[in-house]
N, C-alpha and C. Protein backbone atom coordinates (compact mmCIF):
# COMPACT_ATOMS: atom_id res chain seq x y z
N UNK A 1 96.17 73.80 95.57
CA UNK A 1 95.13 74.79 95.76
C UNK A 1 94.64 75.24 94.40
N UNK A 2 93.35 75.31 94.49
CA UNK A 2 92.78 75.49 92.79
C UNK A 2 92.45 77.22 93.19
N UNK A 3 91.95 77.67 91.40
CA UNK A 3 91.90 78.92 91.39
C UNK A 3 91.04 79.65 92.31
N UNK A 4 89.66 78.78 92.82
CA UNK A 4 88.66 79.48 93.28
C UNK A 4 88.91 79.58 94.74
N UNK A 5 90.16 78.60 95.07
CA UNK A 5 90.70 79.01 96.55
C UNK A 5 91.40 79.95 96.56
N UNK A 6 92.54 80.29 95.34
CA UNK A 6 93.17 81.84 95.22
C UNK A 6 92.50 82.69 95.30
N UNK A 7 91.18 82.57 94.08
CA UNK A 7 90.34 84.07 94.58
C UNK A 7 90.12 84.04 95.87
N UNK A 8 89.20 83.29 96.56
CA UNK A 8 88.72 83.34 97.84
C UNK A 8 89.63 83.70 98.46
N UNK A 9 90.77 83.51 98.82
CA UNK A 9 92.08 84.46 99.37
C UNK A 9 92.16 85.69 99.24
N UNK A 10 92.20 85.87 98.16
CA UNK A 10 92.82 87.12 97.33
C UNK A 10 91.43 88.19 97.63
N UNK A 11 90.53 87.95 97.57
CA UNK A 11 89.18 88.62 98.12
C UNK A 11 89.27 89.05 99.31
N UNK A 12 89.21 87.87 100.30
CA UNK A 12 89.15 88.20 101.65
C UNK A 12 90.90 88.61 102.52
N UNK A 13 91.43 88.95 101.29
CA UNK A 13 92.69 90.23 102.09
C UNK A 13 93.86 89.01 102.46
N UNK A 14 93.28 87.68 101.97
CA UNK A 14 95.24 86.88 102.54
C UNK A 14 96.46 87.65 101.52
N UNK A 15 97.63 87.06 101.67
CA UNK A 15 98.74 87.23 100.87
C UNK A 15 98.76 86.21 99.76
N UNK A 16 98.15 85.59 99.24
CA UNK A 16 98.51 84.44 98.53
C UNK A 16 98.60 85.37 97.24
N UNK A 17 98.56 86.65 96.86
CA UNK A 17 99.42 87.30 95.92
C UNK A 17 99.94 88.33 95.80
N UNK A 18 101.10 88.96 95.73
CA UNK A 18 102.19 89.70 96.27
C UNK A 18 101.48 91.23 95.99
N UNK A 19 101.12 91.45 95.06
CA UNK A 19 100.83 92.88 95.08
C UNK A 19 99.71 92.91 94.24
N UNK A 20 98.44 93.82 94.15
CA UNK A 20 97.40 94.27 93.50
C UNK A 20 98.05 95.49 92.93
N UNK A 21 97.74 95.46 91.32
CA UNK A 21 98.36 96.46 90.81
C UNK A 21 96.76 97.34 90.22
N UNK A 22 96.59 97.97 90.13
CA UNK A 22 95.36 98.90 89.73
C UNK A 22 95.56 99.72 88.43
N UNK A 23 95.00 99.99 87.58
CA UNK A 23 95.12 100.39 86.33
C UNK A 23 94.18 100.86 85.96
N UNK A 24 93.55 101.41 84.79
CA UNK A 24 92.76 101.51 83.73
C UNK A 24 92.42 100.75 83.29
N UNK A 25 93.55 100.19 82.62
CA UNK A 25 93.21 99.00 81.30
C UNK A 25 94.12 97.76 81.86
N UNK A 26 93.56 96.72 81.88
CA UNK A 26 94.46 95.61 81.91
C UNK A 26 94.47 95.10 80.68
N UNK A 27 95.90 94.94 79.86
CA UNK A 27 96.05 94.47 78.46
C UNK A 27 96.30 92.93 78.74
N UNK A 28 96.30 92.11 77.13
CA UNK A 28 97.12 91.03 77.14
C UNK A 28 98.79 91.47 76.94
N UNK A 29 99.08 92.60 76.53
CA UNK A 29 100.31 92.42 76.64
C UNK A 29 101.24 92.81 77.76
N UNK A 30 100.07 93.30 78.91
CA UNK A 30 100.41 93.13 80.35
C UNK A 30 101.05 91.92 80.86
N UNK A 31 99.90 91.33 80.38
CA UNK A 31 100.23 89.45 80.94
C UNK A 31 101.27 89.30 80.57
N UNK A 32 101.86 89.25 79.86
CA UNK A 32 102.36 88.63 78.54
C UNK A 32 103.60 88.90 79.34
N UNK A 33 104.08 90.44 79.40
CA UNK A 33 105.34 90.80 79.80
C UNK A 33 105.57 90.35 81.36
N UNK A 34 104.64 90.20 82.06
CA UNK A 34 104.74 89.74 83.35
C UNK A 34 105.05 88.26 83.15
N UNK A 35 104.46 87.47 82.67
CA UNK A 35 104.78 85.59 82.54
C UNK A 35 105.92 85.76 81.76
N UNK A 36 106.40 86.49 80.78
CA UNK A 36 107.62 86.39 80.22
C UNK A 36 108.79 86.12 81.28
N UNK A 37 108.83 87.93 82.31
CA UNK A 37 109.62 87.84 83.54
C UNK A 37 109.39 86.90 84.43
N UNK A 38 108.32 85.84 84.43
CA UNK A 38 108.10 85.15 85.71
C UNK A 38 108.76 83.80 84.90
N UNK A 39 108.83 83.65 83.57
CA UNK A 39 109.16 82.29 82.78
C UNK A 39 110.70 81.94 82.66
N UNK A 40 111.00 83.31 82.45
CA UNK A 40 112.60 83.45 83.20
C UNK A 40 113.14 83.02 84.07
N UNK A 41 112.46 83.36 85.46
CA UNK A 41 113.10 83.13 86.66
C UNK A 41 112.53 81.93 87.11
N UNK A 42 111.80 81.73 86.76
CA UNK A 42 111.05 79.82 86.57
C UNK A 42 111.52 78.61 85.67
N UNK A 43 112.93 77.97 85.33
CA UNK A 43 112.48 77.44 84.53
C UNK A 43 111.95 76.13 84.33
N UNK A 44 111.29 75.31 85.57
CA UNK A 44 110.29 74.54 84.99
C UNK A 44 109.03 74.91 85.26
N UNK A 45 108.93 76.23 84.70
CA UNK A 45 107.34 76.40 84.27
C UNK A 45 106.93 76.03 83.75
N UNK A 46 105.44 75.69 83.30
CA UNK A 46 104.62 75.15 81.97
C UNK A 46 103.51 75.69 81.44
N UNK A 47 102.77 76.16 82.48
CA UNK A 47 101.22 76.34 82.45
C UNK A 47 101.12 78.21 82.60
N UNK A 48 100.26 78.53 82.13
CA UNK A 48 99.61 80.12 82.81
C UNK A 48 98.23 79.71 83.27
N UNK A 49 97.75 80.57 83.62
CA UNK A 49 96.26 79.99 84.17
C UNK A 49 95.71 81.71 84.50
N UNK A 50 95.01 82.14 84.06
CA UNK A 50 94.30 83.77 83.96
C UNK A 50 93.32 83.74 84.70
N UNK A 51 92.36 84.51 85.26
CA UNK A 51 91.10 84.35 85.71
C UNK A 51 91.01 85.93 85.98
N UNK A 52 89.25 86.14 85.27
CA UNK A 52 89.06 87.68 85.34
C UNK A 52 87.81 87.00 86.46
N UNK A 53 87.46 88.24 86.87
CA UNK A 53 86.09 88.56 87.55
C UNK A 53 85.54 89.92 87.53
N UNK A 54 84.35 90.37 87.27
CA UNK A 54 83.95 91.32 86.98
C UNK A 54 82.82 91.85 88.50
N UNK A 55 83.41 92.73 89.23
CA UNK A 55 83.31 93.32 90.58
C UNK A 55 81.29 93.99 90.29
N UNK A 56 81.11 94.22 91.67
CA UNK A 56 79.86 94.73 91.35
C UNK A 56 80.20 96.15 91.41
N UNK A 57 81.36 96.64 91.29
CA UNK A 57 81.49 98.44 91.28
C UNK A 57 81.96 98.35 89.61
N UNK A 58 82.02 97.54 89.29
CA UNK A 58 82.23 97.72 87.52
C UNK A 58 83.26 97.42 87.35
N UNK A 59 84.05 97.01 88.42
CA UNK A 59 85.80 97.03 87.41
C UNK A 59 85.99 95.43 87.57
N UNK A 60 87.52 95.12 86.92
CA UNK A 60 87.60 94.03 86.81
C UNK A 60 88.72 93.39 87.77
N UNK A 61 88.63 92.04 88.05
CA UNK A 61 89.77 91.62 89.02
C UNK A 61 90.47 90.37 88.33
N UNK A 62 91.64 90.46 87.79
CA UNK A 62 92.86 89.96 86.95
C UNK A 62 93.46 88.85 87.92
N UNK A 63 93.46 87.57 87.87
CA UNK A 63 94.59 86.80 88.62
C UNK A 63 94.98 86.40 87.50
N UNK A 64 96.59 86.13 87.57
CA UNK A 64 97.26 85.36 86.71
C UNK A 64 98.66 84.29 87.74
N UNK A 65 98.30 83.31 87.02
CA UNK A 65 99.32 82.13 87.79
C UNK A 65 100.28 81.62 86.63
N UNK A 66 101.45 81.04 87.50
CA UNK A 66 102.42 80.47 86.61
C UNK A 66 102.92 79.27 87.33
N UNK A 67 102.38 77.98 86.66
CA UNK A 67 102.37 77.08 87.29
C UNK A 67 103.53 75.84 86.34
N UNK A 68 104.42 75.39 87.31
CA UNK A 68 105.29 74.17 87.25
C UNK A 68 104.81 73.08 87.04
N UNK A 69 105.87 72.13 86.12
CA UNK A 69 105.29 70.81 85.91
C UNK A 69 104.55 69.94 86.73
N UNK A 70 104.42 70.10 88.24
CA UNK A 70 103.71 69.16 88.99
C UNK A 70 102.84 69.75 89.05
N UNK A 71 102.20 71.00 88.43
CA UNK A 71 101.43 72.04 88.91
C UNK A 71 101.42 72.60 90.27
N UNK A 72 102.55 72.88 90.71
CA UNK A 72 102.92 74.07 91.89
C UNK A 72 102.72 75.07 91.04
N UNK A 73 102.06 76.13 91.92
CA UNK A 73 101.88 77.23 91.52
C UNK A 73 103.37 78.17 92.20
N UNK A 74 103.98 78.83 90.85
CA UNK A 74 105.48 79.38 91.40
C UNK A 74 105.36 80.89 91.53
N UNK A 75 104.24 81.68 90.22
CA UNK A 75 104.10 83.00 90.82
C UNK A 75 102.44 83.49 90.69
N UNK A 76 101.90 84.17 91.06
CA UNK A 76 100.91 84.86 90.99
C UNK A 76 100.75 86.46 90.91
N UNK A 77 99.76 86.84 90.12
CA UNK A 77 99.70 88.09 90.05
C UNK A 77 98.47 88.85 90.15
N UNK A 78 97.89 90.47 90.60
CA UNK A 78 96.55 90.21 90.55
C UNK A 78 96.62 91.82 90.45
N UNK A 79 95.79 92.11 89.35
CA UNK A 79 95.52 93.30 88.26
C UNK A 79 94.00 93.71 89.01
N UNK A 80 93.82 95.11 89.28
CA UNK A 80 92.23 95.61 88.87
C UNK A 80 92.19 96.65 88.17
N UNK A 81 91.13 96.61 87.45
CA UNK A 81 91.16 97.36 86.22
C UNK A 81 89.70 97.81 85.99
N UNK A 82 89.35 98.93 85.37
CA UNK A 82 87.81 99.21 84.87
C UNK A 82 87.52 98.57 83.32
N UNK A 83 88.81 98.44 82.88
CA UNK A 83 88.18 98.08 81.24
C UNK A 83 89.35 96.71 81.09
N UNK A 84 89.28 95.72 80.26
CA UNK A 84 89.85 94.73 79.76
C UNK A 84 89.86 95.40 78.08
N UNK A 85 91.41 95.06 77.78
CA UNK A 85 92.11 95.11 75.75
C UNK A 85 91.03 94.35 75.17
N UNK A 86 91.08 95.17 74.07
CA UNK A 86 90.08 93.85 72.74
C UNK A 86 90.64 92.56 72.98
N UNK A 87 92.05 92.26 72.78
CA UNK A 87 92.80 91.22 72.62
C UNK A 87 92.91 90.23 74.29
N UNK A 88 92.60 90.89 75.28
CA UNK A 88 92.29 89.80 76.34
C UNK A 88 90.80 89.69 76.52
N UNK A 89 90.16 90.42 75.94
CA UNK A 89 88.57 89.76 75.86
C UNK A 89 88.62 89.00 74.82
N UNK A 90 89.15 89.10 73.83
CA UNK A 90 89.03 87.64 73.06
C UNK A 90 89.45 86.52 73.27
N UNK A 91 90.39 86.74 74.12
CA UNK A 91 90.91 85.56 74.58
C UNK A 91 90.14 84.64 75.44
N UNK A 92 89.67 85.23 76.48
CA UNK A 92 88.47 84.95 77.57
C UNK A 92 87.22 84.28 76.68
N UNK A 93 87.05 85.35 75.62
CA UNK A 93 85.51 84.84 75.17
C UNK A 93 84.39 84.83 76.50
N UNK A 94 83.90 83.87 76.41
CA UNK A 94 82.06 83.46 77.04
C UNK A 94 82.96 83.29 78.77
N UNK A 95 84.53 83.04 78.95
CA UNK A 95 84.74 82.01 80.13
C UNK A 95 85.43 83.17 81.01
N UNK A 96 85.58 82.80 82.22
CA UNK A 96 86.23 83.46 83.24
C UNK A 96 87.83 82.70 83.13
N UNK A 97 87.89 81.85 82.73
CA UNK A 97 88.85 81.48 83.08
C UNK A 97 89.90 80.39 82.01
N UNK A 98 91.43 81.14 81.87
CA UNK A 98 91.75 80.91 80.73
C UNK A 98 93.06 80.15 80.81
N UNK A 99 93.79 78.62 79.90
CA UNK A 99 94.73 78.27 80.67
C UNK A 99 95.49 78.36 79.04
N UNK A 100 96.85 79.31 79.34
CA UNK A 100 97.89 79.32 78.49
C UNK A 100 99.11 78.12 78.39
N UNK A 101 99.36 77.65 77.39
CA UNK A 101 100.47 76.88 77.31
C UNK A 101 101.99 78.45 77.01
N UNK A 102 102.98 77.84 77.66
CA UNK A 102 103.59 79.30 77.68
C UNK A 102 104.19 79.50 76.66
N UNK A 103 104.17 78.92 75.37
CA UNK A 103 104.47 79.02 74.06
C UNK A 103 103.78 79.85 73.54
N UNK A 104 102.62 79.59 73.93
CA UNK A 104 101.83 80.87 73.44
C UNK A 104 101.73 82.50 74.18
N UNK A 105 102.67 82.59 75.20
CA UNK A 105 102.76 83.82 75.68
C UNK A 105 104.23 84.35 75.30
């Protein structure tokens, strides 16, 4: 299942991710500490895979995946927020959608 079938889930109210957490600010070092705990209890993870979307009420909608060597997806997570960190808008740049090697998280 690719990302735009998670959103489409995750929009229209399925479970395909355990809890919507709501915030202010969604940081990168949100992510960060969440794939850390999910890299742990995973260990043939490999991949992260991020995806923002920006709502028509202004705020933002955060998926983050942690995906295994065959690319099974093992956890998911999903943030809304009104503002995104300097440091995860740079990361994003121009794209919605961002894929971490987990070395770098």
């Amino acid at each position: 299942m690719g990302w735009l079938e998670i959103l489409g889930m995750v929009i229209l109210g399925a479970t395909a991710v355990a809890a919507v957490i709501s915030l202010a600010l969604v940081t990168y070092d949100t992510i960060k500490e969440w794939v850390n705990e999910k890299k742990n209890k995973h260990p043939d993870a490999r991949t992260v895979e991020v995806i923002k979307e920006k709502l028509s009420n202004g705020k933002y909608v955060v998926i983050c995946g942690v995906f295994g060597a065959q690319g099974k997806q093992l956890e998911t997570q999903k943030w809304e927020a009104k503002e995104l960190d300097s440091k995860l808008k740079e990361k994003f740049g121009q794209k919605n959608k961002i894929v971490l090697d987990l070395n770098e998280v």
